[in-house]
C-alpha atoms as a PDB file:
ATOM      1  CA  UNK A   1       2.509 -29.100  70.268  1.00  0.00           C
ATOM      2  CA  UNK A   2       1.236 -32.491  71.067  1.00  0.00           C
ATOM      3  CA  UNK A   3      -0.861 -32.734  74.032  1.00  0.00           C
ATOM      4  CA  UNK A   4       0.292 -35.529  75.815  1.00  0.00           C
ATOM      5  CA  UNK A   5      -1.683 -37.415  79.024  1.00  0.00           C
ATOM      6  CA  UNK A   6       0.916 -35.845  81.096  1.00  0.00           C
ATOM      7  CA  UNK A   7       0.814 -32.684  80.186  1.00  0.00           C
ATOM      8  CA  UNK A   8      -3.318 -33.197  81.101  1.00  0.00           C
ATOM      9  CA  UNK A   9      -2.388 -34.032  84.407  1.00  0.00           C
ATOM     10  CA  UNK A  10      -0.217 -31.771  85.170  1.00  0.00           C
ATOM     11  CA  UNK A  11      -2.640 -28.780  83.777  1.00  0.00           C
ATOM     12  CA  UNK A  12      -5.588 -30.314  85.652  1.00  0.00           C
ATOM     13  CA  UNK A  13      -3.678 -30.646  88.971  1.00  0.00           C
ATOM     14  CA  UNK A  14      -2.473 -26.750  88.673  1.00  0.00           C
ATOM     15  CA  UNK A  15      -6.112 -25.532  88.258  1.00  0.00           C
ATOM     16  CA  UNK A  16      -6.840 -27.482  91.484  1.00  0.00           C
ATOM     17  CA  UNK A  17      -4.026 -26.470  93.574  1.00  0.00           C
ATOM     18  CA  UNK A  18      -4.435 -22.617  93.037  1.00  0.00           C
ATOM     19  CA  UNK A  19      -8.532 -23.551  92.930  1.00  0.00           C
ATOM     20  CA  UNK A  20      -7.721 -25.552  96.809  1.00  0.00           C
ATOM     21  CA  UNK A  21      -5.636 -22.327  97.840  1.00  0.00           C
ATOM     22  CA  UNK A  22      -8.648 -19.856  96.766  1.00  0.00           C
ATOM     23  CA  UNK A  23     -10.854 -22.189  98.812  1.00  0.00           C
ATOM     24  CA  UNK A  24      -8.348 -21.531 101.654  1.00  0.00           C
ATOM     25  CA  UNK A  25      -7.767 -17.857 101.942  1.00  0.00           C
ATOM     26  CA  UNK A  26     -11.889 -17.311 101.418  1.00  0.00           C
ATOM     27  CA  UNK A  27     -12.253 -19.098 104.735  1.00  0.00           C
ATOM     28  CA  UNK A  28      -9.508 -17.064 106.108  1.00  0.00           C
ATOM     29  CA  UNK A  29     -11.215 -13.972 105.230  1.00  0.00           C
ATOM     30  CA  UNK A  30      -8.482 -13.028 102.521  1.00  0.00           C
ATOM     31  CA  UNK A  31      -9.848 -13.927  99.351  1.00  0.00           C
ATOM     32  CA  UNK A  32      -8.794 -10.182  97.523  1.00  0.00           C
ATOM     33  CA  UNK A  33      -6.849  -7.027  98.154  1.00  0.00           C
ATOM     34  CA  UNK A  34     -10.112  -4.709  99.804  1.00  0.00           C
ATOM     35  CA  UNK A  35     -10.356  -7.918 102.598  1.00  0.00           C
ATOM     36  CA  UNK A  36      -6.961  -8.287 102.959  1.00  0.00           C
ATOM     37  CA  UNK A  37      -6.208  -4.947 103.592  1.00  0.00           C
ATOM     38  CA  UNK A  38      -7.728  -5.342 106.443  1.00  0.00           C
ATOM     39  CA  UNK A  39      -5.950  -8.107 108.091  1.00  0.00           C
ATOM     40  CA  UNK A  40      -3.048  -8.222 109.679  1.00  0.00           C
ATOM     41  CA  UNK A  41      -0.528  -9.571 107.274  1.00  0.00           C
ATOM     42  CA  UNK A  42      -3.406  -9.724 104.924  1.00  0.00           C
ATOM     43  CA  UNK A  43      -1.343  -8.221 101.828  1.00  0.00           C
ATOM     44  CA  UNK A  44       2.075 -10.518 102.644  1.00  0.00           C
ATOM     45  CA  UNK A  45      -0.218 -13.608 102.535  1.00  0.00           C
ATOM     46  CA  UNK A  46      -1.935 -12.607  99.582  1.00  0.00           C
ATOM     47  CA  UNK A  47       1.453 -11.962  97.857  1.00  0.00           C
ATOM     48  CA  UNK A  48       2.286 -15.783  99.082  1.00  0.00           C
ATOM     49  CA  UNK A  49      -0.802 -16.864  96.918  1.00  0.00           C
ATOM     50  CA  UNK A  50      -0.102 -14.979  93.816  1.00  0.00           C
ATOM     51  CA  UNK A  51       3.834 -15.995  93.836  1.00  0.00           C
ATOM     52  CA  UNK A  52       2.430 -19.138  94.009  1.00  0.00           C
ATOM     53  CA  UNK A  53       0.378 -18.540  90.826  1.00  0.00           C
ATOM     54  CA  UNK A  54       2.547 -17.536  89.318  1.00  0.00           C
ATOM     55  CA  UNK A  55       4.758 -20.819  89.805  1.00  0.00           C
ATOM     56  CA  UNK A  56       1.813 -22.667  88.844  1.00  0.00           C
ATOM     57  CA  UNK A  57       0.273 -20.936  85.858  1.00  0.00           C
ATOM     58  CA  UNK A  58       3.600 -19.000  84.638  1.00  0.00           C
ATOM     59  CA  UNK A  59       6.885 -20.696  85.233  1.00  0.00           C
ATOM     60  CA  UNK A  60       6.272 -24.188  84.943  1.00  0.00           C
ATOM     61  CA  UNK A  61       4.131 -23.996  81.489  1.00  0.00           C
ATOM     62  CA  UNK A  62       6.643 -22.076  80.540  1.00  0.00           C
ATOM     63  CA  UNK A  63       9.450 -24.310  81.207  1.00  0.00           C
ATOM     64  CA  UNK A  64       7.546 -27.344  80.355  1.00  0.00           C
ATOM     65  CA  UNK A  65       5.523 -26.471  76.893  1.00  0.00           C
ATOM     66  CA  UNK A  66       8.264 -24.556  74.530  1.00  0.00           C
ATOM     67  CA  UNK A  67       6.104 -24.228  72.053  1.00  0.00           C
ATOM     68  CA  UNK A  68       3.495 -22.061  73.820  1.00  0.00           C
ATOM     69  CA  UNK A  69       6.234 -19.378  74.351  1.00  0.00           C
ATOM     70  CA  UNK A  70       6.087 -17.573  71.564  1.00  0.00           C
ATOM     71  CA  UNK A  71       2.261 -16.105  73.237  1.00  0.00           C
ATOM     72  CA  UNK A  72       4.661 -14.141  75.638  1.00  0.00           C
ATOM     73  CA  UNK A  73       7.670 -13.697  73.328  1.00  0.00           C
ATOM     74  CA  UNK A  74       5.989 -12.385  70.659  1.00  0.00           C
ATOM     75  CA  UNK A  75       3.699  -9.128  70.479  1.00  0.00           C
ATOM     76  CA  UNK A  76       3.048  -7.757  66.936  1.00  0.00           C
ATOM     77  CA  UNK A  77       0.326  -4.805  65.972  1.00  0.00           C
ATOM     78  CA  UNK A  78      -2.937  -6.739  64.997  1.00  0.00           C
ATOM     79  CA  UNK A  79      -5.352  -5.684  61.795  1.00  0.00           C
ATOM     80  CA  UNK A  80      -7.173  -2.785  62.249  1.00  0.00           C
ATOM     81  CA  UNK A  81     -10.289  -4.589  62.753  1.00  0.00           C
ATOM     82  CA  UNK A  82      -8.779  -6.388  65.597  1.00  0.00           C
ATOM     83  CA  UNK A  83      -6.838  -2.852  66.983  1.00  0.00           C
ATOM     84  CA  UNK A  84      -9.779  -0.775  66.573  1.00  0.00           C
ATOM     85  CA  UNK A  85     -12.068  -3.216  69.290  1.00  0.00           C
ATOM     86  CA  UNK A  86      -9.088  -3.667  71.452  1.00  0.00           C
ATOM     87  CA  UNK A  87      -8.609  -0.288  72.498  1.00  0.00           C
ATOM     88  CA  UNK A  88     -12.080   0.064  72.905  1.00  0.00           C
ATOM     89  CA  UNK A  89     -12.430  -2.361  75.162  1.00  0.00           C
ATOM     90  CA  UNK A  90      -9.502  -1.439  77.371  1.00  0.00           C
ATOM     91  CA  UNK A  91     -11.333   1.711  77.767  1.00  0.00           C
ATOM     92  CA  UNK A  92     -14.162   0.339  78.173  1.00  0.00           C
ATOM     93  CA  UNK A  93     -13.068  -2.230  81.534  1.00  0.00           C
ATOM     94  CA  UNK A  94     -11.218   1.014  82.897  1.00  0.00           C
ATOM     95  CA  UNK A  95     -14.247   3.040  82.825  1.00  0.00           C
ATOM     96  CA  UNK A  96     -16.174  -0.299  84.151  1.00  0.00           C
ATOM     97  CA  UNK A  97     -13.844  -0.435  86.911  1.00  0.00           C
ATOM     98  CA  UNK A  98     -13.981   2.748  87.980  1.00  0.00           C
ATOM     99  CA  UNK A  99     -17.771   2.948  88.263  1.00  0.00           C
ATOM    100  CA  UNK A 100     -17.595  -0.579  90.447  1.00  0.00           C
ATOM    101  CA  UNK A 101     -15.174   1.066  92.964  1.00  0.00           C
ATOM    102  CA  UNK A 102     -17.593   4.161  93.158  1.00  0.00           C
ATOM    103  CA  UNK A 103     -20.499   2.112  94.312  1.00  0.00           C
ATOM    104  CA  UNK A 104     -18.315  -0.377  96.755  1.00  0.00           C
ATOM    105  CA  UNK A 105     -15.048   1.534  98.754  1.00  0.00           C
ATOM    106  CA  UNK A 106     -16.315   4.988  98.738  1.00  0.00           C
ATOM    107  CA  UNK A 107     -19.097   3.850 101.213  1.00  0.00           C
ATOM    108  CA  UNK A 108     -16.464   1.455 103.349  1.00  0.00           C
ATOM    109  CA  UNK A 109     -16.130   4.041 106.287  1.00  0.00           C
ATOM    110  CA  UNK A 110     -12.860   1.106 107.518  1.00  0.00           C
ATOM    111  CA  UNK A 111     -10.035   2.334 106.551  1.00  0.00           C
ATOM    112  CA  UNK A 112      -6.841   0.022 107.228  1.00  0.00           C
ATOM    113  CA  UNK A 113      -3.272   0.659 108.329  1.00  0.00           C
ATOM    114  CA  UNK A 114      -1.321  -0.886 105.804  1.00  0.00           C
ATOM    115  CA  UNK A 115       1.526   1.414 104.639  1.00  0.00           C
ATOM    116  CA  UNK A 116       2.349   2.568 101.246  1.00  0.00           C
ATOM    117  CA  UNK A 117       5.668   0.912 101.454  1.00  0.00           C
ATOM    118  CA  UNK A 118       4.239  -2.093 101.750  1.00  0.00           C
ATOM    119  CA  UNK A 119       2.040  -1.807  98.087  1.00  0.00           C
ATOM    120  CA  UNK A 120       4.840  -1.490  95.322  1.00  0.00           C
ATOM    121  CA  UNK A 121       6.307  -4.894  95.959  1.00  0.00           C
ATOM    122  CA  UNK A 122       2.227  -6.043  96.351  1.00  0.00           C
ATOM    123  CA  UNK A 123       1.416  -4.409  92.330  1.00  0.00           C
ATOM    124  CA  UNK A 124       4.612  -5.914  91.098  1.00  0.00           C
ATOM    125  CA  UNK A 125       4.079  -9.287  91.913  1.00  0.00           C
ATOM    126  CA  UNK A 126       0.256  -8.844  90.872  1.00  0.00           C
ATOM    127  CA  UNK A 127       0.727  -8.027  88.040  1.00  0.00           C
ATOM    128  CA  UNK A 128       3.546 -10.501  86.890  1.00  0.00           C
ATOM    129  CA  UNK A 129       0.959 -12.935  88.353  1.00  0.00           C
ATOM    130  CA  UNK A 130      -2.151 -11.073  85.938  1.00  0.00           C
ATOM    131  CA  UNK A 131       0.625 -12.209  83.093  1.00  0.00           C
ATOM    132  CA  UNK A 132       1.121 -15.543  84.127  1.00  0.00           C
ATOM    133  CA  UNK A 133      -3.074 -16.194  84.652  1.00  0.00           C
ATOM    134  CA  UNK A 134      -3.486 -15.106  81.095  1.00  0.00           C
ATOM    135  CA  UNK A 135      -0.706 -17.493  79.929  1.00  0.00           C
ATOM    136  CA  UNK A 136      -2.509 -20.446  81.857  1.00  0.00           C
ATOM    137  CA  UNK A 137      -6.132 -19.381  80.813  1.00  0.00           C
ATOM    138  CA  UNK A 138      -6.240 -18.102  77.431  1.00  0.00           C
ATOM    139  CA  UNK A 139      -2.599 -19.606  76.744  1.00  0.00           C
ATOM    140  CA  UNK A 140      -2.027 -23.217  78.324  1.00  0.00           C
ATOM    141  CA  UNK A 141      -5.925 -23.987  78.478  1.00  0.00           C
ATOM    142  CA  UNK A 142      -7.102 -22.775  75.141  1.00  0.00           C
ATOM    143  CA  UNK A 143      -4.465 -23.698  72.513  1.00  0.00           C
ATOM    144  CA  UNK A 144      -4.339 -27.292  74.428  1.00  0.00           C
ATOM    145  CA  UNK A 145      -7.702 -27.581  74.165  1.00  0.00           C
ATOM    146  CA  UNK A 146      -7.403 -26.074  70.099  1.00  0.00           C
ATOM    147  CA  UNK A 147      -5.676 -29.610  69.636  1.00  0.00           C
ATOM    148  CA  UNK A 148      -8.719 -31.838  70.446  1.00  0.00           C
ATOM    149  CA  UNK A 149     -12.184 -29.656  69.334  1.00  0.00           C
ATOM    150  CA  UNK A 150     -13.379 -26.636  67.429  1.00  0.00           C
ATOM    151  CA  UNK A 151     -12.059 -22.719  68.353  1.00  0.00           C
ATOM    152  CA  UNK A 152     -15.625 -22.254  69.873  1.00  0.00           C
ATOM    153  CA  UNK A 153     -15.861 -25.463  71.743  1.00  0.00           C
ATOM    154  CA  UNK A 154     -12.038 -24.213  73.259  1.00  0.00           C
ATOM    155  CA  UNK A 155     -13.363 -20.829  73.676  1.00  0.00           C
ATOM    156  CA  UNK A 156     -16.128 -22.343  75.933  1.00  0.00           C
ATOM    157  CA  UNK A 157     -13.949 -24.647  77.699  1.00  0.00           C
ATOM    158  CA  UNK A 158     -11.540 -22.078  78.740  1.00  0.00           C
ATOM    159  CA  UNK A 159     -14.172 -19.495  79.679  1.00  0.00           C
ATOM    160  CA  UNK A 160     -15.561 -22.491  81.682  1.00  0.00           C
ATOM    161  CA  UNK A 161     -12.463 -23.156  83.579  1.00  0.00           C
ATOM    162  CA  UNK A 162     -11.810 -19.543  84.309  1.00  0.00           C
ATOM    163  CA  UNK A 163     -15.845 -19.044  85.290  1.00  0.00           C
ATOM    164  CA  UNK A 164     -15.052 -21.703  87.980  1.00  0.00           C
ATOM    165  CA  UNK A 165     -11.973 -20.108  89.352  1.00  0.00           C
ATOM    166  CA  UNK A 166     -13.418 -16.861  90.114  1.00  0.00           C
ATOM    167  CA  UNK A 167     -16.578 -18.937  92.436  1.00  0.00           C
ATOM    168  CA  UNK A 168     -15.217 -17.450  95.612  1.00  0.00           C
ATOM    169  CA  UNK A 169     -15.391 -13.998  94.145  1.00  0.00           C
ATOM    170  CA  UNK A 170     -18.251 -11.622  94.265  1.00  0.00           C
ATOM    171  CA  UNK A 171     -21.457 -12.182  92.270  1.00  0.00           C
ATOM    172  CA  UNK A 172     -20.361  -9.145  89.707  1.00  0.00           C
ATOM    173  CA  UNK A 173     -17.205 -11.349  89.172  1.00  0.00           C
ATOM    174  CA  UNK A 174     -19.100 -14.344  89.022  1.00  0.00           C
ATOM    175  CA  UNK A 175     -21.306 -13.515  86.354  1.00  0.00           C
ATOM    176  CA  UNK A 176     -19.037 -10.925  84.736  1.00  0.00           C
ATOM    177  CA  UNK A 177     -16.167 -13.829  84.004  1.00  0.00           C
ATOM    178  CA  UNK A 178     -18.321 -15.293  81.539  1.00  0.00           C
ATOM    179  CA  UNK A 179     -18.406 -12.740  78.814  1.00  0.00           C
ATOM    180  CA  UNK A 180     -15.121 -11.307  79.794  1.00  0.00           C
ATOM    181  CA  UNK A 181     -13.578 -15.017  79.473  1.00  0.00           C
ATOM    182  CA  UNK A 182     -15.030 -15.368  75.982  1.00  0.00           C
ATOM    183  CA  UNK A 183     -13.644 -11.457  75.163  1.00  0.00           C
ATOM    184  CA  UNK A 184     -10.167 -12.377  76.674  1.00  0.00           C
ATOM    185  CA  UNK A 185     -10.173 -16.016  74.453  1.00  0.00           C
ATOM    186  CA  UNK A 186     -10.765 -14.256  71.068  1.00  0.00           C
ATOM    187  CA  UNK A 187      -8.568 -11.897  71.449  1.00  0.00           C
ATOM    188  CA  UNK A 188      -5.794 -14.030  72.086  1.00  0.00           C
ATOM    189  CA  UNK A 189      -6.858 -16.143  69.250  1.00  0.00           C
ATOM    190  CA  UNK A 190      -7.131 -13.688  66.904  1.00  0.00           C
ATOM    191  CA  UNK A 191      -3.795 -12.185  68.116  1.00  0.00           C
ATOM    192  CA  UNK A 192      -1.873 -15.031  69.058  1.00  0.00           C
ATOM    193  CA  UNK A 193      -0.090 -13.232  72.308  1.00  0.00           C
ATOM    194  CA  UNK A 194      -1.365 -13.164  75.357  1.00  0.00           C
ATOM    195  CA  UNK A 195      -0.385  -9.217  75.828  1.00  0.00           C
ATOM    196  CA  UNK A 196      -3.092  -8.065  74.971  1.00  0.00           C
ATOM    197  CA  UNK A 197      -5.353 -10.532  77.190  1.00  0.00           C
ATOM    198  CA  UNK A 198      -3.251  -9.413  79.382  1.00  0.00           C
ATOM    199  CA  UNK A 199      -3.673  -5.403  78.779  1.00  0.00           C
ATOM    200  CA  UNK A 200      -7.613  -5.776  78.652  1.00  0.00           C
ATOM    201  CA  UNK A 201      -7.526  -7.500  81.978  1.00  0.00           C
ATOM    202  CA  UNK A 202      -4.756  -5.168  83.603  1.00  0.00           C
ATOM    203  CA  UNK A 203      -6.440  -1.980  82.928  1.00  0.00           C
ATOM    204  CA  UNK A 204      -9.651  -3.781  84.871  1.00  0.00           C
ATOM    205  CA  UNK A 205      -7.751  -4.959  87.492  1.00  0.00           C
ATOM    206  CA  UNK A 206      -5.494  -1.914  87.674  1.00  0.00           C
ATOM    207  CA  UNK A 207      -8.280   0.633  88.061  1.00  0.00           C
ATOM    208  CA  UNK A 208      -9.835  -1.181  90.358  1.00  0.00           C
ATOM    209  CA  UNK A 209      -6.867  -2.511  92.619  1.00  0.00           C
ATOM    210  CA  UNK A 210      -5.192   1.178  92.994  1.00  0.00           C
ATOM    211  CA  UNK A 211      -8.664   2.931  93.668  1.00  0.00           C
ATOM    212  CA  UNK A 212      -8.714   0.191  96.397  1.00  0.00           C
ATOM    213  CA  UNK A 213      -5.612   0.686  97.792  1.00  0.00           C
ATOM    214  CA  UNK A 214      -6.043   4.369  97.847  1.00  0.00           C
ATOM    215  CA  UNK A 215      -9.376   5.039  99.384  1.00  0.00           C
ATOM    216  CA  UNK A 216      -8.684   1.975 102.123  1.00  0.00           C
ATOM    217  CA  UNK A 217      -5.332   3.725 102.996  1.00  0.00           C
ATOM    218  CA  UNK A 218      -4.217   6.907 101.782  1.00  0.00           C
ATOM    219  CA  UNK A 219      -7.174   8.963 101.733  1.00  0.00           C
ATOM    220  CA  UNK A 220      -7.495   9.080 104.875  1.00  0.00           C
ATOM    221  CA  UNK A 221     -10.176  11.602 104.964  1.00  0.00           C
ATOM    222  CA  UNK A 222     -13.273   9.138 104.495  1.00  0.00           C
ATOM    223  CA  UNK A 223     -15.397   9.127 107.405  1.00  0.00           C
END
């Protein structure tokens, strides 16, 4: 792959649509699932953004850089030495996950509406976007990036990118997408295939998303 002015552009103006969105739906008061929740038509609006990211960061890469497909299309068993950290870290962001949502819902006495229904078309999309992010970040960004400078200098430009996207998150987020970038970069490298990018980040984000959903609607026993 040959990265041509054009396909510069059209990366640079995707990070800064999706980046303009963000901006948007923080000043709405929707920037992630525990806010939206508690918004009327919170979760449909943040399922507009996401299918939107997905459009963005999944489809039209896709579509437009051929060569970068085989990071989806192909998943193969890494070295041991690769294997043995992976699962360890998936663990590891599961268990990290589940200690943030401790400290955070469990005291949110709110509890909102939204009906069960209403989630399985919300985790579907989510997660099909979660895919599509990875492809951009440690996909699109990072190999493009491998054609111009050194694996570290990519590493750090793609970390970089993704530290900037997450500014209207919390300041765990904030500060967390900086070693979690780099984590999410090598493995890819090392791996070639986003999947497990992908897995690492999805067992974070799953943990964390369901616990959400969960003590902010079903259980509705918090007081």
């Amino acid at each position: 792959m040959i990265a041509t002015d054009a396909i510069w552009i059209i990366i640079t103006l995707s990070f800064l649509t999706y980046f303009l969105v963000s901006w948007v739906y923080k000043g709405l008061g929707i920037p992630n699932l525990q806010q939206a929740l508690l918004v009327r038509n919170g979760l449909q609006l943040l399922n507009l953004k996401h299918s939107l990211g997905i459009a963005l960061f999944g489809v039209l890469f896709y579509v437009i850089i051929p060569e970068l497909r085989v990071l989806i299309e192909t998943i193969e068993i890494p070295r041991l030495y690769v294997l043995i950290p992976f699962i360890i870290i998936v663990f590891t962001s599961a268990y990290l996950s589940y200690l943030s949502i401790q400290n955070k819902v469990i005291k949110n006495h709110v509890i909102s509406d939204c009906k069960i229904s209403k989630s399985w078309f919300y985790f579907i999309i989510r997660f099909i976007f979660l895919l599509s992010y990875e492809f951009y970040f440690r996909g699109v960004l990072l190999y493009t990036f491998l054609e111009c400078v050194s694996v570290k200098m990519a590493i750090l430009y793609s970390t970089l990118a993704y530290f900037v996207m997450h500014v209207f998150d919390s300041k765990e987020e904030i500060l967390g997408a900086i070693p979690f970038g780099v984590i999410l970069c090598v493995i890819t490298y090392l791996t070639n295939s986003v999947w497990y990018a992908f897995l690492i980040h999805l067992a974070l984000l799953a943990v964390y998303e369901i616990s959400i959903f969960y003590y902010l609607t079903l259980n509705k026993s918090i007081s």
